[in-house]
PDB file of N, CA and C in Angstrom:
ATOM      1  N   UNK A   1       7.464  -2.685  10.558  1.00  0.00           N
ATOM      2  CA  UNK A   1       6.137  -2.681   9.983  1.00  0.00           C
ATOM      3  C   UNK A   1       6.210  -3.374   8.626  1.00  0.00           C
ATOM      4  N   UNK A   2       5.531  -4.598   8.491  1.00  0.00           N
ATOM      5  CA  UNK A   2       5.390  -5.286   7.269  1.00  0.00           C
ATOM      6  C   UNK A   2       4.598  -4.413   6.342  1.00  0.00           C
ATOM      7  N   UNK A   3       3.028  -4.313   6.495  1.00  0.00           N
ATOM      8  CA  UNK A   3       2.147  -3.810   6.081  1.00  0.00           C
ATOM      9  C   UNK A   3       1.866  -2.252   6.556  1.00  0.00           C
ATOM     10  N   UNK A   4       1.475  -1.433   5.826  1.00  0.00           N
ATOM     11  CA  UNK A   4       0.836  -0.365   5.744  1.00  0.00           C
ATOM     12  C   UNK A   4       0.156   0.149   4.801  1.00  0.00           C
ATOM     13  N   UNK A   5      -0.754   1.278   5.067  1.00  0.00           N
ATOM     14  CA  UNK A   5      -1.452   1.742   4.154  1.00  0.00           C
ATOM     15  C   UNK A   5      -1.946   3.187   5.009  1.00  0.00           C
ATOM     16  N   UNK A   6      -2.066   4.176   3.539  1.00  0.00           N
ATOM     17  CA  UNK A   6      -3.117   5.188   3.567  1.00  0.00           C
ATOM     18  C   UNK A   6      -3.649   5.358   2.646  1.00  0.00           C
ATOM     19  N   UNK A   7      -4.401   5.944   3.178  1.00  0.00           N
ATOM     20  CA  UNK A   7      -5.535   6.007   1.680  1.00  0.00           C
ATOM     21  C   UNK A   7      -6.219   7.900   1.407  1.00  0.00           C
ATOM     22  N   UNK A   8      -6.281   8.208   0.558  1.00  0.00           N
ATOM     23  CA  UNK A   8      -6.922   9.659   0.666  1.00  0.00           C
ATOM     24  C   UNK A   8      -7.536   9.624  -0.701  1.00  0.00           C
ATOM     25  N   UNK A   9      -9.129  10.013  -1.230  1.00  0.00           N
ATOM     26  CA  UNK A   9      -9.615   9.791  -2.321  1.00  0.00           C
ATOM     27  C   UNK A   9      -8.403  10.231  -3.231  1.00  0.00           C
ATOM     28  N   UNK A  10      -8.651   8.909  -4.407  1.00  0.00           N
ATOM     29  CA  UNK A  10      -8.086   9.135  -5.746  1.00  0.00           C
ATOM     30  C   UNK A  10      -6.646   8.353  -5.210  1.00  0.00           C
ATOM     31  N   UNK A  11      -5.784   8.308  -3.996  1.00  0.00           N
ATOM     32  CA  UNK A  11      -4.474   7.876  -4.107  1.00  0.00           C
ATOM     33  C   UNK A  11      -4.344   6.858  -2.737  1.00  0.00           C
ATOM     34  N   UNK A  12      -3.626   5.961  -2.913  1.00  0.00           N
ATOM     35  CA  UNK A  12      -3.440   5.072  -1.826  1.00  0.00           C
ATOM     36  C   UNK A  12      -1.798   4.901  -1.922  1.00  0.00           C
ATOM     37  N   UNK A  13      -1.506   4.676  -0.695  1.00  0.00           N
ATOM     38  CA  UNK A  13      -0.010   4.045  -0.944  1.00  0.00           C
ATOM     39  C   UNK A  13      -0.261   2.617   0.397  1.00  0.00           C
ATOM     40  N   UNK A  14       0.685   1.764  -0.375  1.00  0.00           N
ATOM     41  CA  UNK A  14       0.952   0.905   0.761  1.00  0.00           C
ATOM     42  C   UNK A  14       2.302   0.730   0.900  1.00  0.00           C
ATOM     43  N   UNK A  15       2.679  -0.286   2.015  1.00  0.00           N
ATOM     44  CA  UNK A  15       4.222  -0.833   1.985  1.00  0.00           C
ATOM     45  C   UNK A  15       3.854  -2.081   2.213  1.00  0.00           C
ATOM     46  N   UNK A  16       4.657  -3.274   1.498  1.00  0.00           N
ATOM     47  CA  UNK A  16       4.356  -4.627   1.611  1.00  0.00           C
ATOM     48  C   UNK A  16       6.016  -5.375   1.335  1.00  0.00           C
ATOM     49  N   UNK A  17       5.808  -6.095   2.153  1.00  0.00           N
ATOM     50  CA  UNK A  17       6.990  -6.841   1.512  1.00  0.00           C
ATOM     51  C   UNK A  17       7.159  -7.885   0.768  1.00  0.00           C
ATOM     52  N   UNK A  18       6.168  -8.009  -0.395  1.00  0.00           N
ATOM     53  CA  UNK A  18       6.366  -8.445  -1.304  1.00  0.00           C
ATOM     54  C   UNK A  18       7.129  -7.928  -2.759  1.00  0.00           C
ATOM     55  N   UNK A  19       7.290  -6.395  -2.205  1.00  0.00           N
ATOM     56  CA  UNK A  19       7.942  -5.742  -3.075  1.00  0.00           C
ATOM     57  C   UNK A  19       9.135  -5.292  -2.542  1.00  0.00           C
ATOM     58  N   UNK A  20       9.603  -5.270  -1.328  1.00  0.00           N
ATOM     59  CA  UNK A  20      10.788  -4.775  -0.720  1.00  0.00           C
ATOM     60  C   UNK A  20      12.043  -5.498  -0.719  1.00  0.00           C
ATOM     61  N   UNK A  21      12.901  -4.624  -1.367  1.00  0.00           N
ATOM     62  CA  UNK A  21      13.935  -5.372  -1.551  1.00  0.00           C
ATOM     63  C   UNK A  21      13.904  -6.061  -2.586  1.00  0.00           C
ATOM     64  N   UNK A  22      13.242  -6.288  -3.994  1.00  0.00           N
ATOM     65  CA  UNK A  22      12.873  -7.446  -4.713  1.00  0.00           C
ATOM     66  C   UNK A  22      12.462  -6.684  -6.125  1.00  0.00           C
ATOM     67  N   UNK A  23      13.400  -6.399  -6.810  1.00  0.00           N
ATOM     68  CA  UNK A  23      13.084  -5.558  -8.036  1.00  0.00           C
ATOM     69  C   UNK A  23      12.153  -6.575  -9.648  1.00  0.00           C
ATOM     70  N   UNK A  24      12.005  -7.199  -9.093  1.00  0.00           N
ATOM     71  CA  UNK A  24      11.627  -8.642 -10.157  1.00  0.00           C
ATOM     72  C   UNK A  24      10.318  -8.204  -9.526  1.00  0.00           C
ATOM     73  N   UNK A  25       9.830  -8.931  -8.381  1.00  0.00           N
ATOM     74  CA  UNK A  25       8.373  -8.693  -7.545  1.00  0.00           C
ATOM     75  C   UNK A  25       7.618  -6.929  -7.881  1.00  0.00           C
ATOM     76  N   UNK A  26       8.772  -6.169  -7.412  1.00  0.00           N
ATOM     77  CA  UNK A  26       8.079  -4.755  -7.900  1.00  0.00           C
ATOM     78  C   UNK A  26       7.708  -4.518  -9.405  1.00  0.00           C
ATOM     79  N   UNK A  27       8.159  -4.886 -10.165  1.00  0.00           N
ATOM     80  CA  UNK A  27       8.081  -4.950 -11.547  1.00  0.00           C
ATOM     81  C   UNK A  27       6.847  -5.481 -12.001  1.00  0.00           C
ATOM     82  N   UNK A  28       6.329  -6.832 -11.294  1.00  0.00           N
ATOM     83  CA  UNK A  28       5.663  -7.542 -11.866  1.00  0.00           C
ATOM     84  C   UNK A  28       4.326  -6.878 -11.095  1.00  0.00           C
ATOM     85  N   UNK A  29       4.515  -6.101  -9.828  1.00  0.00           N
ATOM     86  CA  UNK A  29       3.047  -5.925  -9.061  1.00  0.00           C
ATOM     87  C   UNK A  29       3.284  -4.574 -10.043  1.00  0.00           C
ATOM     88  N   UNK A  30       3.979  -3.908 -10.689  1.00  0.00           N
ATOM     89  CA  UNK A  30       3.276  -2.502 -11.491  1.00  0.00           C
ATOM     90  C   UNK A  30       2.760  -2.820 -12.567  1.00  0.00           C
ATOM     91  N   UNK A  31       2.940  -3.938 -13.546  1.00  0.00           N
ATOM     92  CA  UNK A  31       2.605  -4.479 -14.518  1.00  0.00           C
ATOM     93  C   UNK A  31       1.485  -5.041 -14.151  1.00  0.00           C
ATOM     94  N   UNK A  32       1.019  -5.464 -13.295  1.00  0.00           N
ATOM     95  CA  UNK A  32      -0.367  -6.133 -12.677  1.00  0.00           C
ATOM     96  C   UNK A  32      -1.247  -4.750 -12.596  1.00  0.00           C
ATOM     97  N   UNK A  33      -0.994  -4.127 -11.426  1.00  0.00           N
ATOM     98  CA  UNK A  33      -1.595  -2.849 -11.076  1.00  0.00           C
ATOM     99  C   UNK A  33      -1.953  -1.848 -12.268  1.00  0.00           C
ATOM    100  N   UNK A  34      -1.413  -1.604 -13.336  1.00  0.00           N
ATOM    101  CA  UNK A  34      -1.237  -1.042 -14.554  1.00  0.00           C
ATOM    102  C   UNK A  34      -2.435  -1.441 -15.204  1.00  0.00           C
ATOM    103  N   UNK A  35      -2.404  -2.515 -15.398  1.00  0.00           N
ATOM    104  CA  UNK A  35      -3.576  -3.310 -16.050  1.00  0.00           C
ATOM    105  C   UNK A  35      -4.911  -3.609 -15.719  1.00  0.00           C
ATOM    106  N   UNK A  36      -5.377  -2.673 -14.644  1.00  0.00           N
ATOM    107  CA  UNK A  36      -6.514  -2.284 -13.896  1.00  0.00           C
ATOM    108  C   UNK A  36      -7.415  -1.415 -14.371  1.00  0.00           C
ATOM    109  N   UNK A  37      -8.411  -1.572 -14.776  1.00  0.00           N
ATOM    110  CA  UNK A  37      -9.501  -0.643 -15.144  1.00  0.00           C
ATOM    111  C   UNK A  37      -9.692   0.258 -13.892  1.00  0.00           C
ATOM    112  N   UNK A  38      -8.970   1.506 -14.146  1.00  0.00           N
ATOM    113  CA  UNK A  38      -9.164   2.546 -13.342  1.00  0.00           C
ATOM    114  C   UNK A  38      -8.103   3.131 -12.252  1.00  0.00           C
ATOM    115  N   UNK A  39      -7.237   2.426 -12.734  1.00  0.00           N
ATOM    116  CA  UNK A  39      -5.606   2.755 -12.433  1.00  0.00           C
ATOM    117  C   UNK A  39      -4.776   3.557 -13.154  1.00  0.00           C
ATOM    118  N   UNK A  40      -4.708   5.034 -12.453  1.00  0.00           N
ATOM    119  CA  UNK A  40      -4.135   6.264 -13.590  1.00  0.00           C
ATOM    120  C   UNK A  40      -2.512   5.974 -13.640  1.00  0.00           C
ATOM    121  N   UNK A  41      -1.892   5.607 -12.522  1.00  0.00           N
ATOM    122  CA  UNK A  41      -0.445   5.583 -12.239  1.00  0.00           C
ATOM    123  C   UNK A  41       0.033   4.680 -11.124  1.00  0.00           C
ATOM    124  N   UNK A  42       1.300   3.713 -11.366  1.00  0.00           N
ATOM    125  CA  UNK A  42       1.247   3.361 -10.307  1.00  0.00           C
ATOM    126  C   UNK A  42       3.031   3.545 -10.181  1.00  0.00           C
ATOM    127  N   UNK A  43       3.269   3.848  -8.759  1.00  0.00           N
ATOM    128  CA  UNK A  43       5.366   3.982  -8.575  1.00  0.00           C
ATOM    129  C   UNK A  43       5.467   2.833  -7.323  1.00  0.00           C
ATOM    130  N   UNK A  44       6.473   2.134  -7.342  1.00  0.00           N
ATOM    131  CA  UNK A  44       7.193   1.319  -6.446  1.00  0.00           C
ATOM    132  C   UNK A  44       8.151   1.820  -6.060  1.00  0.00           C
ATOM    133  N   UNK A  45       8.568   1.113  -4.622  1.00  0.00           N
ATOM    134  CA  UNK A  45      10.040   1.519  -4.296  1.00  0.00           C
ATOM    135  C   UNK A  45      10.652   0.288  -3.620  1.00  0.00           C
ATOM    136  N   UNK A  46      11.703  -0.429  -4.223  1.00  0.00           N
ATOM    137  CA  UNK A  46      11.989  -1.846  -3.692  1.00  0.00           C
ATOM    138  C   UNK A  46      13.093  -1.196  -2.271  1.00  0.00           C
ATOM    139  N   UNK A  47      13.070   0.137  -2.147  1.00  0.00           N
ATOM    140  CA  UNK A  47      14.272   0.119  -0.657  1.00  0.00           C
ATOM    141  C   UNK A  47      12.766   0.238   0.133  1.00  0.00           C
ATOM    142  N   UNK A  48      11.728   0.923  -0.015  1.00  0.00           N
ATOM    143  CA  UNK A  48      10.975   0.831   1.328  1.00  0.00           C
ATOM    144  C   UNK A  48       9.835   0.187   1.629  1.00  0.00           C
ATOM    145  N   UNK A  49       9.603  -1.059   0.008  1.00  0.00           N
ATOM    146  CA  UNK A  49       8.989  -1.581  -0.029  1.00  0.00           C
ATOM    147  C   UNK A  49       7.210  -1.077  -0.369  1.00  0.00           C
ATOM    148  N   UNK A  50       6.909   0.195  -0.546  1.00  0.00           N
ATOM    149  CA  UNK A  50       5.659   0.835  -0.712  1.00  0.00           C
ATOM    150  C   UNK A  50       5.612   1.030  -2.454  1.00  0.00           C
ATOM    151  N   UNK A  51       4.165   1.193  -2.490  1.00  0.00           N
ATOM    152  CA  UNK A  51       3.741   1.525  -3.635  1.00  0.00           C
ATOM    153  C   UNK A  51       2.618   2.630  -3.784  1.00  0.00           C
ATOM    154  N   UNK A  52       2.522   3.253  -4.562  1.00  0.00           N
ATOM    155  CA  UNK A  52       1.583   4.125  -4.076  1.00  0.00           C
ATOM    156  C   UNK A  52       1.006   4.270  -5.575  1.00  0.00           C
ATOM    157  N   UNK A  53      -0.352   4.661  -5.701  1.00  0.00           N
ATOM    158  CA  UNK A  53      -1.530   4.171  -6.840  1.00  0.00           C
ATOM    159  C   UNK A  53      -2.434   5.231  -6.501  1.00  0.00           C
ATOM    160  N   UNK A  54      -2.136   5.970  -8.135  1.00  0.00           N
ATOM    161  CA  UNK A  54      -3.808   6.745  -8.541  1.00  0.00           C
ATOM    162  C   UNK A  54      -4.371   6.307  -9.141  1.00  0.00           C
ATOM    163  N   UNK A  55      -6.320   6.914  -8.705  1.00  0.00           N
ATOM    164  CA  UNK A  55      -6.402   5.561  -9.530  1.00  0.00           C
ATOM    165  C   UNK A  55      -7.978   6.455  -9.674  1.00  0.00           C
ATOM    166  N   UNK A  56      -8.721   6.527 -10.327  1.00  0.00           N
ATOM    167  CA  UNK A  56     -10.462   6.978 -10.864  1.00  0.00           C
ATOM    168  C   UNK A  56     -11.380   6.425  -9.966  1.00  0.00           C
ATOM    169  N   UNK A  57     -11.972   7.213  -8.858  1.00  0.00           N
ATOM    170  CA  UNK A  57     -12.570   6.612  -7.956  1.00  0.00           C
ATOM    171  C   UNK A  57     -14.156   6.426  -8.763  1.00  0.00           C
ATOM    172  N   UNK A  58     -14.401   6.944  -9.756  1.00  0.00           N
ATOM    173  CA  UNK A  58     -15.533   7.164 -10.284  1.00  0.00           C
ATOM    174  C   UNK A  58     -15.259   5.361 -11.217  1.00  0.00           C
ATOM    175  N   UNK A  59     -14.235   4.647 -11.468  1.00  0.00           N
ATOM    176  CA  UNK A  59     -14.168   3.692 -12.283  1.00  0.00           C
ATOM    177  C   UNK A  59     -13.802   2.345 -10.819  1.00  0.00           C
ATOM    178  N   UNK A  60     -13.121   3.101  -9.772  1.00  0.00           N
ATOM    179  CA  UNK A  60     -12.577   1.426  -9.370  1.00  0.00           C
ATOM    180  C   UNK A  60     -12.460   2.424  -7.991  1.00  0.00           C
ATOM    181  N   UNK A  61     -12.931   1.461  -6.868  1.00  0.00           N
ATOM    182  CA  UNK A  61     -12.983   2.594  -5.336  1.00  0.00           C
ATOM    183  C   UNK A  61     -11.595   1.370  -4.490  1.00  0.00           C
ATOM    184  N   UNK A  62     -11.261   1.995  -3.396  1.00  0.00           N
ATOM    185  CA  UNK A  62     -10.103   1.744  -2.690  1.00  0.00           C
ATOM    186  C   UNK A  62     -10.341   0.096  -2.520  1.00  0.00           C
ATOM    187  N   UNK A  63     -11.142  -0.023  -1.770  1.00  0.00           N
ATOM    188  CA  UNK A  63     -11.869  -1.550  -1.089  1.00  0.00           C
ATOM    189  C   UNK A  63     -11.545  -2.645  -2.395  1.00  0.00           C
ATOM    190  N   UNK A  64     -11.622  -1.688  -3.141  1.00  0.00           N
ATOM    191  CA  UNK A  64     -11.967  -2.895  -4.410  1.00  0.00           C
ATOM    192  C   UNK A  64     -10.025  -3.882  -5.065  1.00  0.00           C
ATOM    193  N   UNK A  65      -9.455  -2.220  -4.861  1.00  0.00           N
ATOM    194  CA  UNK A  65      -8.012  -2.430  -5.208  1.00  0.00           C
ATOM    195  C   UNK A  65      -7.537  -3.104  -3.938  1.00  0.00           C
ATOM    196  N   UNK A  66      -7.698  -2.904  -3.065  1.00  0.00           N
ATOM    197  CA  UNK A  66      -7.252  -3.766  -1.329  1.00  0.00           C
ATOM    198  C   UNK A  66      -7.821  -5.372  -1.856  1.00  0.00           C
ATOM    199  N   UNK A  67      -8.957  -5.479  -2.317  1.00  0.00           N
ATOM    200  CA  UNK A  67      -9.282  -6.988  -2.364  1.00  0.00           C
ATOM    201  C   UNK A  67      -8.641  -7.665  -3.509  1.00  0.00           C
ATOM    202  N   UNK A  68      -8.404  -6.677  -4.853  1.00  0.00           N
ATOM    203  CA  UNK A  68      -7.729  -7.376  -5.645  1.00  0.00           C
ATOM    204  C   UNK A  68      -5.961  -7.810  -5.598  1.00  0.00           C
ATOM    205  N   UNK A  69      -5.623  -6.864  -4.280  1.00  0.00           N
ATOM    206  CA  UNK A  69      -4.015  -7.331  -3.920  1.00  0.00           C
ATOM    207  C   UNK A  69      -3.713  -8.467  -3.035  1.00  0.00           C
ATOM    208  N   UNK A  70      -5.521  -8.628  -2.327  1.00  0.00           N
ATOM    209  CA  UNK A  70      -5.566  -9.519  -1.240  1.00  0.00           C
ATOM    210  C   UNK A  70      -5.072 -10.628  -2.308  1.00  0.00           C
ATOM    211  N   UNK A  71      -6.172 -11.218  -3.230  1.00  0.00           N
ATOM    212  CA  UNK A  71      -6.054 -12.190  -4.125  1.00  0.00           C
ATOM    213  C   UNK A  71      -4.838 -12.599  -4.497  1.00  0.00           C
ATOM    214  N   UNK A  72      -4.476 -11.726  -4.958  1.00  0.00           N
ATOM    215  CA  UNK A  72      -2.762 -11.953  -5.900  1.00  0.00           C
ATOM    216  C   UNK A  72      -2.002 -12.257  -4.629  1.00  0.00           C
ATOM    217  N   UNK A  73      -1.787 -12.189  -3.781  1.00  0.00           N
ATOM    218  CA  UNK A  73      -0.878 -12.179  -2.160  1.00  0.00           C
ATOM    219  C   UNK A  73      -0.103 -11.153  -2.300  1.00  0.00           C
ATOM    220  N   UNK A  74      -0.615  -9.642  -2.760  1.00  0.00           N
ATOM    221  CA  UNK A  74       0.019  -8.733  -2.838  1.00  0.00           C
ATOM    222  C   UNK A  74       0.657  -7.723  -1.406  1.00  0.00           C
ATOM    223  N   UNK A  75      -0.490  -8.375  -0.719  1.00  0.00           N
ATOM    224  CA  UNK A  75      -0.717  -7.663   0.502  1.00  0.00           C
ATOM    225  C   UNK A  75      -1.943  -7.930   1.367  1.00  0.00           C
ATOM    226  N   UNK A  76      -1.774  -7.812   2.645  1.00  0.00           N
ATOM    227  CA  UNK A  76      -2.638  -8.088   3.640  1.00  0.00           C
ATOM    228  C   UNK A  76      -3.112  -7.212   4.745  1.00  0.00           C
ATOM    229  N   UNK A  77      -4.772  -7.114   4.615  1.00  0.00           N
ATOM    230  CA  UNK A  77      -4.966  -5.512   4.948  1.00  0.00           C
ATOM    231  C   UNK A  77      -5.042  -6.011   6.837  1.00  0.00           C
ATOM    232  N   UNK A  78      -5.337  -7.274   6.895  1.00  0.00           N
ATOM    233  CA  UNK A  78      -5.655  -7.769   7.950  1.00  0.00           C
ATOM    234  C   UNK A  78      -4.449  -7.761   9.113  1.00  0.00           C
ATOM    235  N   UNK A  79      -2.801  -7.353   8.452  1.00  0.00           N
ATOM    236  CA  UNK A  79      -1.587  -7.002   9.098  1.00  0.00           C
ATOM    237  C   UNK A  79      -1.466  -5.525   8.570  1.00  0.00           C
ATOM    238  N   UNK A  80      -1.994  -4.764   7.909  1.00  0.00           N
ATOM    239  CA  UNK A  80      -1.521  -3.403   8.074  1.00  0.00           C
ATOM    240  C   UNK A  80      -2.124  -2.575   9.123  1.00  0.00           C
ATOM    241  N   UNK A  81      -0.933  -1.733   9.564  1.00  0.00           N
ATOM    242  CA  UNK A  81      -1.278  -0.683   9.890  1.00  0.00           C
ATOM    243  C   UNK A  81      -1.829   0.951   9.289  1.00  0.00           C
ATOM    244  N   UNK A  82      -2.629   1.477   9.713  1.00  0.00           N
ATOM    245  CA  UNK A  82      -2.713   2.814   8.970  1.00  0.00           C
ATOM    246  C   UNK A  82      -1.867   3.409   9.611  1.00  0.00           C
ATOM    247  N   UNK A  83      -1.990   5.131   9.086  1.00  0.00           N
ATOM    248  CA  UNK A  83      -1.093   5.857   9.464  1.00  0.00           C
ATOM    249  C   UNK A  83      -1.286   6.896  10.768  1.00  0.00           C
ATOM    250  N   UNK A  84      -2.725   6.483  11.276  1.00  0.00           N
ATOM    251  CA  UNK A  84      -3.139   6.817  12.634  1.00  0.00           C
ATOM    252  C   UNK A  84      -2.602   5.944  13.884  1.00  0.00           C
ATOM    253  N   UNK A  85      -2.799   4.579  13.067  1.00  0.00           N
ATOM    254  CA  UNK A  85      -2.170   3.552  14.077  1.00  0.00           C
ATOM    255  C   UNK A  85      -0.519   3.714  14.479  1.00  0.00           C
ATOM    256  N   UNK A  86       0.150   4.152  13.170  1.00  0.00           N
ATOM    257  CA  UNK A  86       1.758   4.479  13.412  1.00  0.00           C
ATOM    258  C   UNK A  86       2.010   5.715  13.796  1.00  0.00           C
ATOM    259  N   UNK A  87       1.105   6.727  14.322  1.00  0.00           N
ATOM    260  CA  UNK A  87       1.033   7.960  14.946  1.00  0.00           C
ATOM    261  C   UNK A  87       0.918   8.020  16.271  1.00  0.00           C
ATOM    262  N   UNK A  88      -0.110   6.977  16.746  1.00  0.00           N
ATOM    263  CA  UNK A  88      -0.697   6.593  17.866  1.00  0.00           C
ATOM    264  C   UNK A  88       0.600   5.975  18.602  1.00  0.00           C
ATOM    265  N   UNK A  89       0.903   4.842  17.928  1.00  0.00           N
ATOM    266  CA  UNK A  89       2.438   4.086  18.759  1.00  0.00           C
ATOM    267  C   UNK A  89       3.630   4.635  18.910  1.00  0.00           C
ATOM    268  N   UNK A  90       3.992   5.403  18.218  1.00  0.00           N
ATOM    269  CA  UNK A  90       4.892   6.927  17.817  1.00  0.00           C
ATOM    270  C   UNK A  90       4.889   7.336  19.027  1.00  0.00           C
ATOM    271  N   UNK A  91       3.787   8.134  19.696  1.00  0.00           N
ATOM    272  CA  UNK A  91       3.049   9.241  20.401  1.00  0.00           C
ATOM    273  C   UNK A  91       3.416   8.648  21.961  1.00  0.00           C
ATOM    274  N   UNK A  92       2.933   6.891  21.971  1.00  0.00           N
ATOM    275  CA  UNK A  92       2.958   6.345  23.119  1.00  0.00           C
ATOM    276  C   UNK A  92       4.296   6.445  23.491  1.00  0.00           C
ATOM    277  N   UNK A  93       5.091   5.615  22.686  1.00  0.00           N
ATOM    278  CA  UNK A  93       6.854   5.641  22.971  1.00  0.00           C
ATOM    279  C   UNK A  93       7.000   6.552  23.498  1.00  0.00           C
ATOM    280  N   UNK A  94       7.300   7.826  22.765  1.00  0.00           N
ATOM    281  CA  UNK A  94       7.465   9.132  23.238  1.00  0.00           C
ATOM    282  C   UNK A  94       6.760   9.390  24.875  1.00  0.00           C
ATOM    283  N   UNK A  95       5.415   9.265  25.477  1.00  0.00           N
ATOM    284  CA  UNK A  95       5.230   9.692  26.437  1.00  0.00           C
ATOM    285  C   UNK A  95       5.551   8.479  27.577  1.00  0.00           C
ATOM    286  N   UNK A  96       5.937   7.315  27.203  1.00  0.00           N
ATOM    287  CA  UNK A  96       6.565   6.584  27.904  1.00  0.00           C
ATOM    288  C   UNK A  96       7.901   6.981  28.215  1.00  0.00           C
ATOM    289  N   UNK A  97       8.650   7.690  27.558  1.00  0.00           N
ATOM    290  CA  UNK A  97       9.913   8.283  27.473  1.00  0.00           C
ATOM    291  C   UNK A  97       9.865   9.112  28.775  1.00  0.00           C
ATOM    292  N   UNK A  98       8.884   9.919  28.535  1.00  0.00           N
ATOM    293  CA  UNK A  98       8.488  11.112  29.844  1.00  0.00           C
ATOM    294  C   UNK A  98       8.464  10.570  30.856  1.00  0.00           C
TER     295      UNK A  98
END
């Protein structure tokens, strides 16, 4: 899985591999993300490639932070999966197993 995302008011995480593996790239997308009107916190992780962001839904809503990562080539919502979708394929394997 390149892309992912969840989202639950106030916190999102994604995984992208623009940050995986790449401690220079993670650095520079928290320093970006940081600098967001309405971004309380943001943590990276260059082994699994995710980031995950609180953020003032009353100042800046999810859609808005998804389009501003689109821009930067932070990430692409148009290849992620959610976490229903990686539940769902999970679920199938498994009863294909059966």
């Amino acid at each position: 899985m390149e892309y992912y995302i969840h989202y639950v008011p106030g916190r999102m995480r994604i995984q992208t591999p623009f940050i995986h593996n790449n401690p220079h790239n993670a650095e520079e997308f928290e320093t970006f993300i940081k600098g967001i009107k309405g971004i309380i916190s943001v943590k990276s992780s260059t082994v699994t490639g995710s980031a995950t962001m609180l953020f003032d839904e009353k100042i800046i809503h999810c859609e808005q932070i998804i389009g501003i990562l689109e821009k930067r080539g932070y990430f692409l919502l148009s290849k992620a999966e959610t976490n229903d979708q990686v539940i769902k394929r999970a679920t199938e394997k498994v009863l294909e197993k059966l």
